[in-house]
N, C-alpha and C. Protein backbone atom coordinates (compact mmCIF):
# COMPACT_ATOMS: atom_id res chain seq x y z
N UNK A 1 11.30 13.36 2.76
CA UNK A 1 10.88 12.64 1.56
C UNK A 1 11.31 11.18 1.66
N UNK A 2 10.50 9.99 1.26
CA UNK A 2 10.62 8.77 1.44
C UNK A 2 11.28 8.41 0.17
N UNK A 3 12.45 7.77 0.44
CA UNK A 3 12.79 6.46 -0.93
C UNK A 3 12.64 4.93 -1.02
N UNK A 4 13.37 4.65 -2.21
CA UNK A 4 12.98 3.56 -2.21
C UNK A 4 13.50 2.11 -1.00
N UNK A 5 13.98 2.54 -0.68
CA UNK A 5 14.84 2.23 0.29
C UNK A 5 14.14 2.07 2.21
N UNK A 6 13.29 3.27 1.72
CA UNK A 6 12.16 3.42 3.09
C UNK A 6 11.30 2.01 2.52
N UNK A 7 11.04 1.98 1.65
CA UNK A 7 9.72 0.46 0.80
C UNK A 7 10.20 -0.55 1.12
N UNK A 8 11.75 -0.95 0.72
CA UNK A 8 12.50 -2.16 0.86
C UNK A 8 12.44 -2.59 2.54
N UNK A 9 12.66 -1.60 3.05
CA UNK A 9 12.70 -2.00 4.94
C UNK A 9 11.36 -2.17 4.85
N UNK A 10 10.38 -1.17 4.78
CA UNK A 10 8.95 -1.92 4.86
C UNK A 10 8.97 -2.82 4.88
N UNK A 11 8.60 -3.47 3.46
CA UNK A 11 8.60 -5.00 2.62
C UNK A 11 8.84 -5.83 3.65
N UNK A 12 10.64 -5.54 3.82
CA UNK A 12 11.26 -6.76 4.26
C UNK A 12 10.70 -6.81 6.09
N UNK A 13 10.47 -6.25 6.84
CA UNK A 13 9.77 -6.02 8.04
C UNK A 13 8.58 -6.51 8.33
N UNK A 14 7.85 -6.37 7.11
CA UNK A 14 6.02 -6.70 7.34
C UNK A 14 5.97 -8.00 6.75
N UNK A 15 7.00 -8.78 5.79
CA UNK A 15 7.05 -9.72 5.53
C UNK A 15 7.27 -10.95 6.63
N UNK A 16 8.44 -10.33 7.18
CA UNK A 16 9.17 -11.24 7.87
C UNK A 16 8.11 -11.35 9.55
N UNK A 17 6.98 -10.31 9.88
CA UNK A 17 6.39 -9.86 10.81
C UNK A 17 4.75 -10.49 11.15
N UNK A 18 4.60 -10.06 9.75
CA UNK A 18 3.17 -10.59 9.54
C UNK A 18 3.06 -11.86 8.31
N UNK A 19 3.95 -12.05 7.78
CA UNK A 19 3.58 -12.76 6.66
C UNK A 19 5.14 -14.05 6.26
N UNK A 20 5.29 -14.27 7.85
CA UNK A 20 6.31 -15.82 7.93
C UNK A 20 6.15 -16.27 7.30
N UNK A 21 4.87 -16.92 6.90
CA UNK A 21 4.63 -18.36 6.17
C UNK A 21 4.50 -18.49 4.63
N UNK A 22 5.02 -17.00 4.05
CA UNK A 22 4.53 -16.75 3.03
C UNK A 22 6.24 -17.09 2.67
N UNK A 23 6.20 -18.07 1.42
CA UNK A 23 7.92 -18.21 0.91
C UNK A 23 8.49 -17.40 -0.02
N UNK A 24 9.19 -16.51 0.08
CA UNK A 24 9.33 -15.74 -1.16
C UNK A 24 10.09 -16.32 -2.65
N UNK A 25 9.80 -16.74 -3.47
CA UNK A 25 9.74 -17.45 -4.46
C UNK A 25 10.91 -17.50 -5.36
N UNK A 26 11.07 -15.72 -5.49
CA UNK A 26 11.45 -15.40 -6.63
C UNK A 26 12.22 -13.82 -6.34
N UNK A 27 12.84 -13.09 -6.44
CA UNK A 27 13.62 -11.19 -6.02
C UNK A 27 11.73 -10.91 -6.12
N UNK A 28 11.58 -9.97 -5.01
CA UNK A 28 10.77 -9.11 -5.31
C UNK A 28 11.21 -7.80 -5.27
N UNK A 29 11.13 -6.73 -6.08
CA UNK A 29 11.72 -5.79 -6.22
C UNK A 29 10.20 -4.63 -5.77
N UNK A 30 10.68 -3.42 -4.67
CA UNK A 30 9.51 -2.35 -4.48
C UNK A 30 9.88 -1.14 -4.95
N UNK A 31 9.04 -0.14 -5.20
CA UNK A 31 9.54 1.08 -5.67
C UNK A 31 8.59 1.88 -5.63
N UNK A 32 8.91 3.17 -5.79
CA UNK A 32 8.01 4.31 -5.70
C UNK A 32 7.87 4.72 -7.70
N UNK A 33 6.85 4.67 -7.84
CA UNK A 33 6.73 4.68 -9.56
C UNK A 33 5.23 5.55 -9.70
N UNK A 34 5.15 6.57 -10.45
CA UNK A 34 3.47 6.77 -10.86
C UNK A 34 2.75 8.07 -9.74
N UNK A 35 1.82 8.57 -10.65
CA UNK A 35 1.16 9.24 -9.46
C UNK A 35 -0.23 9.82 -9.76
N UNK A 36 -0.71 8.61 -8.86
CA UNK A 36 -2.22 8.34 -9.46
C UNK A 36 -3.16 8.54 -8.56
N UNK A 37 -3.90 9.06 -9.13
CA UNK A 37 -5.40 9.60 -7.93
C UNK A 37 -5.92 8.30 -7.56
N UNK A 38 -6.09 7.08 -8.37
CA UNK A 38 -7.36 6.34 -8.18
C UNK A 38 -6.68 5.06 -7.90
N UNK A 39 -5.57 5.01 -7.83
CA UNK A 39 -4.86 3.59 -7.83
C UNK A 39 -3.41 3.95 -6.45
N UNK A 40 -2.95 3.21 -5.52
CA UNK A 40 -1.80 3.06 -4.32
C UNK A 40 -1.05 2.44 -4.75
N UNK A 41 -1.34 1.17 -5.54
CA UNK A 41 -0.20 0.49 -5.99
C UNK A 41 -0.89 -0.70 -6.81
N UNK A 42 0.28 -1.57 -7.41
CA UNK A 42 0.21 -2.69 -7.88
C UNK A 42 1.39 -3.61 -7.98
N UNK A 43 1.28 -4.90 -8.24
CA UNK A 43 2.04 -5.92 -8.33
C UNK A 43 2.22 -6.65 -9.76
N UNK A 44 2.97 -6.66 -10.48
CA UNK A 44 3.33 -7.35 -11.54
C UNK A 44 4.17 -8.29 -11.74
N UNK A 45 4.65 -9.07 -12.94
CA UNK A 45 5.70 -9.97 -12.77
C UNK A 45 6.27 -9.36 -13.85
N UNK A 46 7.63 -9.42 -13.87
CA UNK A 46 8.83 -8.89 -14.91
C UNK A 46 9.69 -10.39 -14.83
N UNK A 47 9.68 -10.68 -15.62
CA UNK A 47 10.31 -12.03 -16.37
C UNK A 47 10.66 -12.96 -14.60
N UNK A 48 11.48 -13.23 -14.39
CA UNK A 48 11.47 -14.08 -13.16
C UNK A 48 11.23 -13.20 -11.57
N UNK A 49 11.55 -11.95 -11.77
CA UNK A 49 11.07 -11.29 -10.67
C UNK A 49 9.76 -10.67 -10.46
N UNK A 50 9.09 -10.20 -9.28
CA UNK A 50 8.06 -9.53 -9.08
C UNK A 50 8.05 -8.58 -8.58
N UNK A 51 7.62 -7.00 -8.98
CA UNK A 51 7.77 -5.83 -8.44
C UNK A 51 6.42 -5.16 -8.13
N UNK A 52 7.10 -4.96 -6.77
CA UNK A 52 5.19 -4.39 -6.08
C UNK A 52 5.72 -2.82 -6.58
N UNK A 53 4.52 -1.92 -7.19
CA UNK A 53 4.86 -0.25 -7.32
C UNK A 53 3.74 0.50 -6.41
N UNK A 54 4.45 1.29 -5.48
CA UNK A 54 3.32 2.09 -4.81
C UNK A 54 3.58 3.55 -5.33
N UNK A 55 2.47 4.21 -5.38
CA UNK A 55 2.21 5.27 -5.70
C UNK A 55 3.23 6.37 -5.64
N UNK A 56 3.84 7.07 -6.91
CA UNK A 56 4.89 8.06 -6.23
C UNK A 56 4.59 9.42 -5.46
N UNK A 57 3.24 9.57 -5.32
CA UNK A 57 2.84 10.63 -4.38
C UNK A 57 2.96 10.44 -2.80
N UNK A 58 3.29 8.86 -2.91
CA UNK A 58 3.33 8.77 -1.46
C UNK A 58 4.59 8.78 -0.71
N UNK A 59 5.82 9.21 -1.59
CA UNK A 59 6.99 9.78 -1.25
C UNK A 59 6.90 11.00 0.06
N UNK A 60 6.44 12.04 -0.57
CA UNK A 60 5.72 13.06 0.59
C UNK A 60 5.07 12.49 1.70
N UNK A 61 5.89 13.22 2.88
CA UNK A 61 5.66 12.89 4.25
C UNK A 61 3.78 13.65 4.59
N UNK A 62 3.57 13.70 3.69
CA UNK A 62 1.85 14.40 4.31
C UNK A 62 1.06 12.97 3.92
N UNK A 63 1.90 11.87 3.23
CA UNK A 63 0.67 10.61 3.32
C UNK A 63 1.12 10.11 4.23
N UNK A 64 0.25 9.46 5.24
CA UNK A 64 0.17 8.77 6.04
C UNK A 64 1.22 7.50 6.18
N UNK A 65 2.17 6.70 6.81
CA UNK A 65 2.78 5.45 6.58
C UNK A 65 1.90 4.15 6.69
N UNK A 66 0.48 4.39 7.12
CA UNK A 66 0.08 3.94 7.49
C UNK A 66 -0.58 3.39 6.01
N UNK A 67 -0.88 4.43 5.06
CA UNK A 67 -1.51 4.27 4.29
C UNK A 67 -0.46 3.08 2.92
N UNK A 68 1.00 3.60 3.44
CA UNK A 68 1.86 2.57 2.65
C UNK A 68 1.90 1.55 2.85
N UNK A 69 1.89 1.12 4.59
CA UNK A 69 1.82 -0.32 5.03
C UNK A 69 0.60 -1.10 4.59
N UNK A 70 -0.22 -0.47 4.84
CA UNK A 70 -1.63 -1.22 4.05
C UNK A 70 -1.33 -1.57 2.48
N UNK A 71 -1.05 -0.38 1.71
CA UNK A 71 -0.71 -0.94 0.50
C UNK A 71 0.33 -1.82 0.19
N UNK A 72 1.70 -2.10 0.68
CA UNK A 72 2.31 -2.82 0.69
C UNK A 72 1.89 -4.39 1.20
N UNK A 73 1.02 -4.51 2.32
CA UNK A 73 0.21 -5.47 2.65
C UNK A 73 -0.97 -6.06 1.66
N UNK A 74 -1.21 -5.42 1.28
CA UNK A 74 -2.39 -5.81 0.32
C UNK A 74 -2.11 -6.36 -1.21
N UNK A 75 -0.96 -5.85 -1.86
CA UNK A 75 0.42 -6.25 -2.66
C UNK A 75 0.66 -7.76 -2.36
N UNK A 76 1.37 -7.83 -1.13
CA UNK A 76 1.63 -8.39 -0.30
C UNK A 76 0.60 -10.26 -0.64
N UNK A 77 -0.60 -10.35 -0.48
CA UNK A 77 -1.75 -11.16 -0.21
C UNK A 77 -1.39 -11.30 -1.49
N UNK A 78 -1.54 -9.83 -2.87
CA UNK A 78 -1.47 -10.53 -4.13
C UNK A 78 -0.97 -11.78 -4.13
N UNK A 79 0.54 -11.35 -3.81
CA UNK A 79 1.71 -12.27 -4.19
C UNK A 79 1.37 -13.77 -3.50
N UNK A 80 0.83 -13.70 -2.43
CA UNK A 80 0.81 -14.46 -1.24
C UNK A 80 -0.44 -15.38 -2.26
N UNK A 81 -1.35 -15.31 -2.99
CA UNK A 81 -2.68 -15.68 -3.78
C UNK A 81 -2.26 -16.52 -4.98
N UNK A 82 -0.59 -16.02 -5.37
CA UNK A 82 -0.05 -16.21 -6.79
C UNK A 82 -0.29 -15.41 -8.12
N UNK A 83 -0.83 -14.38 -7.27
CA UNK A 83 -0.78 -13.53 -8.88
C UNK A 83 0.05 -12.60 -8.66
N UNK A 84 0.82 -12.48 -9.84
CA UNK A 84 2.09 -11.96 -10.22
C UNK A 84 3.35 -12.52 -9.56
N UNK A 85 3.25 -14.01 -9.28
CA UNK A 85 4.62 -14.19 -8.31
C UNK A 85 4.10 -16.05 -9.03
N UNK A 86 5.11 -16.70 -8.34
CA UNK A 86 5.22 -18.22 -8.96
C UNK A 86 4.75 -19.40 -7.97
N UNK A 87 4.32 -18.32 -6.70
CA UNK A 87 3.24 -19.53 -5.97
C UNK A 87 1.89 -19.87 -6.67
N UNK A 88 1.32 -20.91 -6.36
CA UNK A 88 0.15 -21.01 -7.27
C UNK A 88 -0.83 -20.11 -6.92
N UNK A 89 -1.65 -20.09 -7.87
CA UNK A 89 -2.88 -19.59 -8.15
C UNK A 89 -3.66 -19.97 -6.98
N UNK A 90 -4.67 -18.99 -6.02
CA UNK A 90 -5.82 -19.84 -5.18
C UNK A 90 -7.16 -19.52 -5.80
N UNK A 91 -7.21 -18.56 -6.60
CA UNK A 91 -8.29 -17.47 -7.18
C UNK A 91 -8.46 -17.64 -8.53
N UNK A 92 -9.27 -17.57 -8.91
CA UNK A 92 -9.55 -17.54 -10.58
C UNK A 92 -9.40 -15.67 -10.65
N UNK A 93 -9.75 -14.66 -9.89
CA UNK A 93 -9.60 -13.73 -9.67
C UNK A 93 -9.16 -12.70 -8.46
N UNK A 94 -8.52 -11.79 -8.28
CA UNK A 94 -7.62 -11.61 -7.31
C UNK A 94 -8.32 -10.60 -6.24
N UNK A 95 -9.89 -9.65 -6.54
CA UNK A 95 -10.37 -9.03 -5.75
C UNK A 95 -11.86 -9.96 -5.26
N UNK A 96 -12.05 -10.76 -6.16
CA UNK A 96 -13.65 -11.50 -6.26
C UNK A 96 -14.20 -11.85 -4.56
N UNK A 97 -15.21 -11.41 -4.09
CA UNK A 97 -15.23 -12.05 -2.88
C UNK A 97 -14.48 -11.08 -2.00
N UNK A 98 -14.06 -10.29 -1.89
CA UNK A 98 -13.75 -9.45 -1.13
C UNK A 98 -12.05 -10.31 -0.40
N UNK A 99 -11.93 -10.84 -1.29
CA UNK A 99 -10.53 -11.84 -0.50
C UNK A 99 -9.31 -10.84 -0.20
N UNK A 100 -9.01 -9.85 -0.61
CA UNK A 100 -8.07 -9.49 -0.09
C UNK A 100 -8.34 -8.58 1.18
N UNK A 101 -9.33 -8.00 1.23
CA UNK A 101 -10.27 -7.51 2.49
C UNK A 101 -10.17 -8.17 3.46
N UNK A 102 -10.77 -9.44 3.36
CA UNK A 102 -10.85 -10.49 4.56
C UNK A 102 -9.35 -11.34 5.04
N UNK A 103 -7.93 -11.49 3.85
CA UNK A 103 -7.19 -11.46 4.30
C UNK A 103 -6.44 -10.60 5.38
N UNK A 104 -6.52 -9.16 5.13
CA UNK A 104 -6.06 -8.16 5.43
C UNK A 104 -6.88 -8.25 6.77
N UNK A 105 -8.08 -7.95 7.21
CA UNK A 105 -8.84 -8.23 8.38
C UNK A 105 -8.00 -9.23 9.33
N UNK A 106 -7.66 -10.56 8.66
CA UNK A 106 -7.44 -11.71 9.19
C UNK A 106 -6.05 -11.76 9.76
N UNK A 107 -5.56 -10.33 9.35
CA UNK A 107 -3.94 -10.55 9.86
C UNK A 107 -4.07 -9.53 10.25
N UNK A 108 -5.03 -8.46 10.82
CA UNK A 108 -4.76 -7.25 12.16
C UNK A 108 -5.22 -6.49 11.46
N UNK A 109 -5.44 -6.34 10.05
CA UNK A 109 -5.42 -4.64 9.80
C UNK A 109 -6.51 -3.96 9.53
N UNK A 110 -7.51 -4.53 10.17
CA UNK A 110 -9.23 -3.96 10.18
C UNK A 110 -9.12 -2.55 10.41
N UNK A 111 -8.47 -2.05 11.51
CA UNK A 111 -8.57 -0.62 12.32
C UNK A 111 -7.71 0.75 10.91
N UNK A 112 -6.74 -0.41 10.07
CA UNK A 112 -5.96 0.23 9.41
C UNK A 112 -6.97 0.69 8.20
N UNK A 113 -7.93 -0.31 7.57
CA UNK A 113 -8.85 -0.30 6.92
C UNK A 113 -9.68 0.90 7.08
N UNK A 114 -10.23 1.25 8.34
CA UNK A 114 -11.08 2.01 8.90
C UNK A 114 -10.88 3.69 8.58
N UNK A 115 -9.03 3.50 8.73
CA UNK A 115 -8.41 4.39 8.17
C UNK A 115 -8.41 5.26 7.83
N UNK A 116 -7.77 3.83 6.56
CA UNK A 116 -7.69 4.11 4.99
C UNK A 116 -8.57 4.88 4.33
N UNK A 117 -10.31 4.52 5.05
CA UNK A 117 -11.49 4.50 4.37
C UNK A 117 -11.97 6.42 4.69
N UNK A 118 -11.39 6.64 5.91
CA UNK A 118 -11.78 7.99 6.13
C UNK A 118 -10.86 9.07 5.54
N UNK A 119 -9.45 8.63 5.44
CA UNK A 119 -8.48 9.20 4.64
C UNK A 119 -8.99 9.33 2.96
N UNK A 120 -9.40 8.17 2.73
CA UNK A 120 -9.53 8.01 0.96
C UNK A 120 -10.78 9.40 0.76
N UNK A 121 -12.22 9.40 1.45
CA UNK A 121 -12.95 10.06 1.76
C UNK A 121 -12.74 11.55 2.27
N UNK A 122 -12.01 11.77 3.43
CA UNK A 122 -11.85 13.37 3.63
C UNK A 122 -10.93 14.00 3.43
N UNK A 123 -9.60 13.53 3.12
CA UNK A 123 -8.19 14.09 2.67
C UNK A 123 -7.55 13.38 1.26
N UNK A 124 -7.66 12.57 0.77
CA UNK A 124 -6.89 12.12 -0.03
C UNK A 124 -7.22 12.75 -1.40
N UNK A 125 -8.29 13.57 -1.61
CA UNK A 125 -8.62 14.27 -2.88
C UNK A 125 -7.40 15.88 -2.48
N UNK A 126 -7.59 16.22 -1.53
CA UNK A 126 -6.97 17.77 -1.40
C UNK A 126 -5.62 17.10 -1.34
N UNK A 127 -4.99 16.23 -0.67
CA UNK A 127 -3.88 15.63 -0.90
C UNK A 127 -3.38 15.50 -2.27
N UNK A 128 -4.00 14.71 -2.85
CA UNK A 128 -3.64 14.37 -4.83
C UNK A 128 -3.74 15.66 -5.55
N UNK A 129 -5.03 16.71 -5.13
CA UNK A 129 -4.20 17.93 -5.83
C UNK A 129 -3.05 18.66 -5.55
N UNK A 130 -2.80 18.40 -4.40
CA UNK A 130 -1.92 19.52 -3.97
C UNK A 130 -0.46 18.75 -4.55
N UNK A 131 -0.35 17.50 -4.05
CA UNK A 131 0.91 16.99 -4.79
C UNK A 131 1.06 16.78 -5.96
N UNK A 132 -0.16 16.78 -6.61
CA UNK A 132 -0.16 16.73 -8.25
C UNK A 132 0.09 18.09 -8.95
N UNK A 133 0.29 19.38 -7.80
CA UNK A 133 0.69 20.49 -8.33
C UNK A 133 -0.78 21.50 -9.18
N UNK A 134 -1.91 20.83 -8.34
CA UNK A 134 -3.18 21.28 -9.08
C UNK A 134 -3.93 22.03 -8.34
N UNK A 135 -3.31 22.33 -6.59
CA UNK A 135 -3.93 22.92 -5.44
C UNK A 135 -3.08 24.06 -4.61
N UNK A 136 -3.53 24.64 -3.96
CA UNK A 136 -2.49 25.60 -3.49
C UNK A 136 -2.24 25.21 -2.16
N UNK A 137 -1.30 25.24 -1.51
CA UNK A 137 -0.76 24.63 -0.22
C UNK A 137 -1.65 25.12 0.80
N UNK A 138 -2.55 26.40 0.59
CA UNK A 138 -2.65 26.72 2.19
C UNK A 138 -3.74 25.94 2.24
N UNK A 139 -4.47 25.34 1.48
CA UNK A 139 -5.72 24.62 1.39
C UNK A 139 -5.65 23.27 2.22
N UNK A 140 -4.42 22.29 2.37
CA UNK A 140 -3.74 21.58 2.70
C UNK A 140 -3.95 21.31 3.99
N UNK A 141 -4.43 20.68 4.43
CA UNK A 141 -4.84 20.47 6.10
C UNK A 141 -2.92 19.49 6.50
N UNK A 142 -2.52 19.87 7.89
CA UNK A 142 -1.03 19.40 7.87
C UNK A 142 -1.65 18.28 8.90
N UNK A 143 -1.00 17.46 8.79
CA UNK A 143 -1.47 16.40 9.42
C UNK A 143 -0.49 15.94 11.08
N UNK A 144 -0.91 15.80 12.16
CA UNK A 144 0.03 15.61 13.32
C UNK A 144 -0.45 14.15 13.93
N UNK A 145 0.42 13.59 15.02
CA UNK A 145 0.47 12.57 15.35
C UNK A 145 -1.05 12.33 15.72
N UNK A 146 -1.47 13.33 16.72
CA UNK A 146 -2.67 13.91 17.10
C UNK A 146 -3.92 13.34 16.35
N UNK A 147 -3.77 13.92 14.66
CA UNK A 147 -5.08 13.08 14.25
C UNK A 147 -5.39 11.59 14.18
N UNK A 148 -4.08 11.28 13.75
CA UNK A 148 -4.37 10.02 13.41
C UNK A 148 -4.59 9.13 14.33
N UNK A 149 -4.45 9.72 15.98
CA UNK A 149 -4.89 8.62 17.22
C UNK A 149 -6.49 8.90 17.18
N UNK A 150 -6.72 10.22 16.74
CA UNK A 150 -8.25 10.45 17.06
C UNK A 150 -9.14 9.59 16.22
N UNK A 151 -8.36 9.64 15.06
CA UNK A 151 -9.35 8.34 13.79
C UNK A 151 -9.76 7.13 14.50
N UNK A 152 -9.01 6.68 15.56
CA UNK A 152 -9.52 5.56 16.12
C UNK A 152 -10.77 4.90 16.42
């Protein structure tokens, strides 16, 4: 089982990895909060700090890390855009234009995208029931290193 603590090394890793140039402003605080079929995460501002929340279903080792790094990345651009953090604004809106898409592309993570997109599509519904306590386990496809090279 992942904590919050697994997010914080994320964060601080993919920040410092992929996203040098980005200044961090202000504490950003990550956490595992919520557990939502239709939403991975979001970014808000709480009085001078900013806290990215990813999904608490994704605690369980049957989601992908792959699928956290993307969301943490994509968080990530929010902040990097100025919404929810105290860099400026570049956007009158934060998805318009596909901008966080084409960021995300623009810093490696097309293949991660590709993913995401077959995960969201063939597992992530039997996934959300089963951790939402709405499915029965044997239904549960287990996931090995194996598939996720084949998604390629």
């Amino acid at each position: 089982m992942r904590d919050d603590k697994f997010l914080e090394k994320r964060l601080d890793a993919m920040w410092e990895m992929l996203f040098p140039e980005v200044p961090r402003k202000n504490e950003v605080i990550i956490r595992f909060k919520g557990k939502w079929k239709n939403k991975f995460g979001h970014i808000k501002r709480i009085k001078d700090k900013s806290e990215i929340v990813i999904n608490g279903l994704f605690k369980d080792e049957i989601v992908p890390e792959y699928i956290i790094d993307l969301t943490i990345a994509h968080e990530l651009i929010h902040y990097m855009h100025g919404f929810n953090s105290p860099l400026p604004r570049q956007y009158k809106n934060p998805h318009k234009g596909g901008i966080v898409t084409k960021e995300l592309k623009k810093r490696g993570f097309s293949h991660l995208i590709k993913k995401e997109n077959l995960f969201v599509k063939k597992e992530w519904k039997d996934i959300y029931l089963f951790l939402s306590g709405k499915k029965n386990e044997k239904k549960i496809k287990k996931f090995s290193l194996f598939d996720f090279i084949r998604l390629k």
